[in-house]
C-alpha atoms as a PDB file:
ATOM      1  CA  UNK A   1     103.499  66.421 237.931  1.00  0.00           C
ATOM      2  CA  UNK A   2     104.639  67.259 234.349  1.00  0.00           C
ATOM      3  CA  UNK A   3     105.098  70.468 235.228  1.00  0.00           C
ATOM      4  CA  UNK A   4     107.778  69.628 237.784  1.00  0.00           C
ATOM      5  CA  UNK A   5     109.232  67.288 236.071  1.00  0.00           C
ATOM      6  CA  UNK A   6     110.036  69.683 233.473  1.00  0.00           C
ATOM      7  CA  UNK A   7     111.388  72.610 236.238  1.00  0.00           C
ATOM      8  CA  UNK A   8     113.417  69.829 237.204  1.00  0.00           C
ATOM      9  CA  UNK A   9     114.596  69.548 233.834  1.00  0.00           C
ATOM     10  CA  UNK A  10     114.876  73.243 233.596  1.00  0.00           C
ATOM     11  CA  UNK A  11     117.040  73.566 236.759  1.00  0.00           C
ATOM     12  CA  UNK A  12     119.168  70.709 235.609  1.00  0.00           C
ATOM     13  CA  UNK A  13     120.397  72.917 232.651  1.00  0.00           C
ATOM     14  CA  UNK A  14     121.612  75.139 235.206  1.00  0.00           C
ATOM     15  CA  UNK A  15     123.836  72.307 237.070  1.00  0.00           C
ATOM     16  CA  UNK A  16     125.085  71.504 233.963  1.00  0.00           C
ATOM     17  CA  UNK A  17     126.592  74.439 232.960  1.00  0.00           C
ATOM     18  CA  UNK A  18     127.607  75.297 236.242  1.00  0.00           C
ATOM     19  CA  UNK A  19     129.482  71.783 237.308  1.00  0.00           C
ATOM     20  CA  UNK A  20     131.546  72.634 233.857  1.00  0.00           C
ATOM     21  CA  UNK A  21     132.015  76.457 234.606  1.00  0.00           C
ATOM     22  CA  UNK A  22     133.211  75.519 238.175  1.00  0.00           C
ATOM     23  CA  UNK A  23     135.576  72.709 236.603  1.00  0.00           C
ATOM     24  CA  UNK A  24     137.287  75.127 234.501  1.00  0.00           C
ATOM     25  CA  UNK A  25     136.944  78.181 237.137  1.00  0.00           C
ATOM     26  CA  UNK A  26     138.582  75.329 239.733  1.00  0.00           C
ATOM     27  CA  UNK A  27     140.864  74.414 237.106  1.00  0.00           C
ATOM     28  CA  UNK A  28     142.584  77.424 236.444  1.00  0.00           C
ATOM     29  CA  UNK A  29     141.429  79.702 239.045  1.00  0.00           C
ATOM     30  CA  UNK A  30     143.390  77.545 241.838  1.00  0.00           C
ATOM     31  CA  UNK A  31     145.745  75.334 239.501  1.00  0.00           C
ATOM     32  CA  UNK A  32     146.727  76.614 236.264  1.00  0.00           C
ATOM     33  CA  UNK A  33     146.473  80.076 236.260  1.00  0.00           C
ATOM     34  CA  UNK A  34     148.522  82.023 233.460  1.00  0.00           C
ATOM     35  CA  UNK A  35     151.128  78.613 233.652  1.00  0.00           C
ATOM     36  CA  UNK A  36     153.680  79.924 230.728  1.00  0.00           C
ATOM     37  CA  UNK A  37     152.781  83.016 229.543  1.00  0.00           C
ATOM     38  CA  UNK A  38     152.844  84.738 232.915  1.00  0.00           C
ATOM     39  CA  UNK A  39     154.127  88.395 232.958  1.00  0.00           C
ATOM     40  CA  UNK A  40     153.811  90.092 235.809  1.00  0.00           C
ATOM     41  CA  UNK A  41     153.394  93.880 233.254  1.00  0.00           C
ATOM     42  CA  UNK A  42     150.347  92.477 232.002  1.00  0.00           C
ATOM     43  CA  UNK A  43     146.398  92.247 232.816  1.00  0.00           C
ATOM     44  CA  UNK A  44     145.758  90.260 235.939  1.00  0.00           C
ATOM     45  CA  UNK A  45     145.361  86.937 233.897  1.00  0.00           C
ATOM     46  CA  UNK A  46     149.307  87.354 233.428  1.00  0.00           C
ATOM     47  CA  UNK A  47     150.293  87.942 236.842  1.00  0.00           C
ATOM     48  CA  UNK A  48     150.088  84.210 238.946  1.00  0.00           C
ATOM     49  CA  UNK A  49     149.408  85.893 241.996  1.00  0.00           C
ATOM     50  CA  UNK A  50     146.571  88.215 240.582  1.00  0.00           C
ATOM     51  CA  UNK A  51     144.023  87.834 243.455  1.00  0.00           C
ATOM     52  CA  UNK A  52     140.935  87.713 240.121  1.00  0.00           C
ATOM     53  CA  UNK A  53     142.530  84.000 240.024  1.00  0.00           C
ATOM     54  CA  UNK A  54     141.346  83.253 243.565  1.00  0.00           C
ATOM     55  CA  UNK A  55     137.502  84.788 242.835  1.00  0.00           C
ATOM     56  CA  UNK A  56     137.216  83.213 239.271  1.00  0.00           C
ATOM     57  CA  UNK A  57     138.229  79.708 241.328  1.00  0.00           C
ATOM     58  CA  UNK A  58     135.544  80.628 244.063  1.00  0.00           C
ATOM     59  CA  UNK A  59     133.109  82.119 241.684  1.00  0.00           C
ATOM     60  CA  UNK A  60     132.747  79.059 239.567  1.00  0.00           C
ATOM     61  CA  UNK A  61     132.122  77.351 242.952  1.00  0.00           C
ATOM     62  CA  UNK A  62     129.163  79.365 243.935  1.00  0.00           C
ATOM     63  CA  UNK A  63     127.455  79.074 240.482  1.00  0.00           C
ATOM     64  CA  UNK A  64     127.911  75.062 241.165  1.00  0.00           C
ATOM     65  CA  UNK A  65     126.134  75.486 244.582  1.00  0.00           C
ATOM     66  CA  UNK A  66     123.604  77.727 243.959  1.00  0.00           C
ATOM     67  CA  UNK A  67     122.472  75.538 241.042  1.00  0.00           C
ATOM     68  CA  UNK A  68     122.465  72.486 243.366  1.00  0.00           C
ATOM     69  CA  UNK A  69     120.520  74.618 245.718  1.00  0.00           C
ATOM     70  CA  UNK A  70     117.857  75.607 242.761  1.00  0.00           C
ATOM     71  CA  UNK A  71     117.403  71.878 241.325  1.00  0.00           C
ATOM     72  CA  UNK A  72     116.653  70.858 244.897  1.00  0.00           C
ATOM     73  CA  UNK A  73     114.491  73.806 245.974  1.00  0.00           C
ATOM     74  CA  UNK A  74     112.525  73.402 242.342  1.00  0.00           C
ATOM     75  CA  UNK A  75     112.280  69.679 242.813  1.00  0.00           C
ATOM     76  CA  UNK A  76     110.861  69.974 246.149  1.00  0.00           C
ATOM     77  CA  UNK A  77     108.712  72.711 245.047  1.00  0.00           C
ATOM     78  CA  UNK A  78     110.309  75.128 247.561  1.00  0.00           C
ATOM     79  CA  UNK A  79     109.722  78.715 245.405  1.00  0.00           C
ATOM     80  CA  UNK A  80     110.884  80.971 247.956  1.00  0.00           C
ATOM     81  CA  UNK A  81     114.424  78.991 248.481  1.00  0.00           C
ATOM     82  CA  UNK A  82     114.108  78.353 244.745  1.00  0.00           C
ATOM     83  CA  UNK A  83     114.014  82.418 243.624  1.00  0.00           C
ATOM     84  CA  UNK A  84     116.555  82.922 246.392  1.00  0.00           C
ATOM     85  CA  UNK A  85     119.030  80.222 244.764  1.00  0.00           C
ATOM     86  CA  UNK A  86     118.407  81.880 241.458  1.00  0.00           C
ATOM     87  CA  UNK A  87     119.390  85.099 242.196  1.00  0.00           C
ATOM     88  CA  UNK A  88     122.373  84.124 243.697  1.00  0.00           C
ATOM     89  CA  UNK A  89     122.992  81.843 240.580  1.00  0.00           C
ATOM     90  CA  UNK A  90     122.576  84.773 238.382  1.00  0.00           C
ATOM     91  CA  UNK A  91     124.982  87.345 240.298  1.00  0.00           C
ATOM     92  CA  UNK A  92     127.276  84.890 240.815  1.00  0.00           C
ATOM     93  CA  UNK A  93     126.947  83.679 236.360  1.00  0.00           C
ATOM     94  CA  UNK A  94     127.251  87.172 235.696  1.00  0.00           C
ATOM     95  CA  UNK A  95     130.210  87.724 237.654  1.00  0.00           C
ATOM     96  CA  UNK A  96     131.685  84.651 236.061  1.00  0.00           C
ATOM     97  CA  UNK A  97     131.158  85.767 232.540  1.00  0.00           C
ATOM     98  CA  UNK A  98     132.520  89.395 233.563  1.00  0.00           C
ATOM     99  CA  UNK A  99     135.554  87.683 234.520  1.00  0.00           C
ATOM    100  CA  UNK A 100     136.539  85.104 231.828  1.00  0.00           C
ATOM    101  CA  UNK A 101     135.213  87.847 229.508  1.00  0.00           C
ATOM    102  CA  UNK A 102     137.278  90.346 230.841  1.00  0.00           C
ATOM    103  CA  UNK A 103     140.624  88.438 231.729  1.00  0.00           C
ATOM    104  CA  UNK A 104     140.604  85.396 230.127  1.00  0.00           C
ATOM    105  CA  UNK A 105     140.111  84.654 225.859  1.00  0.00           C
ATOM    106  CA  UNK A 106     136.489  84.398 225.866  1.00  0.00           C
ATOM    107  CA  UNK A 107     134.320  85.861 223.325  1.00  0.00           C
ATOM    108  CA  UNK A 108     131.826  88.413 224.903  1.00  0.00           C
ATOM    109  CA  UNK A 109     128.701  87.453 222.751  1.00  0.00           C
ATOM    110  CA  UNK A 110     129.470  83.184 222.774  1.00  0.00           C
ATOM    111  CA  UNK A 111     129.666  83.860 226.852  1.00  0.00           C
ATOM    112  CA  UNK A 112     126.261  86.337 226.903  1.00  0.00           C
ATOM    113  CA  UNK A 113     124.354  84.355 224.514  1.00  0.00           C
ATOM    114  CA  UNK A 114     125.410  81.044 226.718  1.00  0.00           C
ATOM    115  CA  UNK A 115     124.447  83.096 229.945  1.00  0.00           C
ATOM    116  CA  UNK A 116     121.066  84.091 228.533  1.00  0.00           C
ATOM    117  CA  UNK A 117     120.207  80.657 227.640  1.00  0.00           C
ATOM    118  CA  UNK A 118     120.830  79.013 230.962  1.00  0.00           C
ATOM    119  CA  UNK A 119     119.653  81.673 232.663  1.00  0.00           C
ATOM    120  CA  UNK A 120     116.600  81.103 231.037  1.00  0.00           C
ATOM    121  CA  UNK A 121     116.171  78.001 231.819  1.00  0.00           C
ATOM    122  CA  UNK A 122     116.865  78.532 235.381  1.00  0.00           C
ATOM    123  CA  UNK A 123     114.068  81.335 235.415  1.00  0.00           C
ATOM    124  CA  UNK A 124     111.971  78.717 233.746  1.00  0.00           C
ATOM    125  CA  UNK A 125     112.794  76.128 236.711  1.00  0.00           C
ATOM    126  CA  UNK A 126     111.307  78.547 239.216  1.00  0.00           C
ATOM    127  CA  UNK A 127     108.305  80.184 237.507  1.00  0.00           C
ATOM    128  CA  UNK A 128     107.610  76.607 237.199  1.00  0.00           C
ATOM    129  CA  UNK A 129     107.544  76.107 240.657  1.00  0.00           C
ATOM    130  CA  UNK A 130     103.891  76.170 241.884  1.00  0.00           C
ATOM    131  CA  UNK A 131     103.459  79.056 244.603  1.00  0.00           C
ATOM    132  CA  UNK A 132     101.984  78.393 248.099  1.00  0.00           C
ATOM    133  CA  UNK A 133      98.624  79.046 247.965  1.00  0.00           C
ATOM    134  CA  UNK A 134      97.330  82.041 250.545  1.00  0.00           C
ATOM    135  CA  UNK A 135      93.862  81.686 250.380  1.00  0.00           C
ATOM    136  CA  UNK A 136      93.407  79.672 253.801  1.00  0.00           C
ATOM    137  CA  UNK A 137      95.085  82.760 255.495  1.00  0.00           C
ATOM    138  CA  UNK A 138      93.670  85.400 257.435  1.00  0.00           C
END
């Protein structure tokens, strides 16, 4: 039981980070956008009509539901759905961080460091998550 309970914890980490990644990725991938300092000679964060706007908004998104999918695959001790959730949580973190990294003023180590450590956590979740025992099959 304490085991889960701290998976859950572990997975929870995960929704954390990604309800505020998808707030901002919302935010400014389908709102704000460059706002003022658009220039349309610039990178594609200066152009408003940049189509990396559109996938950092949808992005964030995906993070968001794949860590809803993880906490309730972990909490229901689901491993299979669980790892599955992860690994689309981690392509879909990764491509985040690429993006805000890459367009947007982010620092490159604050935004790997903060990747590693809830990534962590969400590999914790599952490896946490007690496999299905095979030993009554044939």
């Amino acid at each position: 039981m304490a085991r889960r309970a701290v998976a859950v914890l572990l997975a929870l980490v995960a929704v954390a980070a990604s309800a505020f990644g998808a707030l901002l990725a919302a935010l400014y991938g389908f709102g704000l956008q460059c706002d003022e300092s658009c220039d349309s000679g610039g990178s594609w964060r200066d152009d408003p009509g940049a189509w990396e706007w559109q996938l950092y908004g949808w992005v964030g998104i995906v993070c968001l539901a794949a860590a809803l999918v993880l906490l309730a695959a972990v909490a229901a001790g689901l491993s299979r759905l669980a790892t599955t959730a992860l690994v689309l949580w981690l392509v879909s973190a990764v491509t985040y961080g690429v993006l805000i990294t890459g367009g947007l003023s982010a620092d490159a180590a604050l935004v790997a460091v903060v990747l590693f450590l809830v990534g962590a956590a969400a590999v914790g979740s599952v490896l946490l998550v007690p496999r299905p025992s095979t030993s009554g099959l044939a």
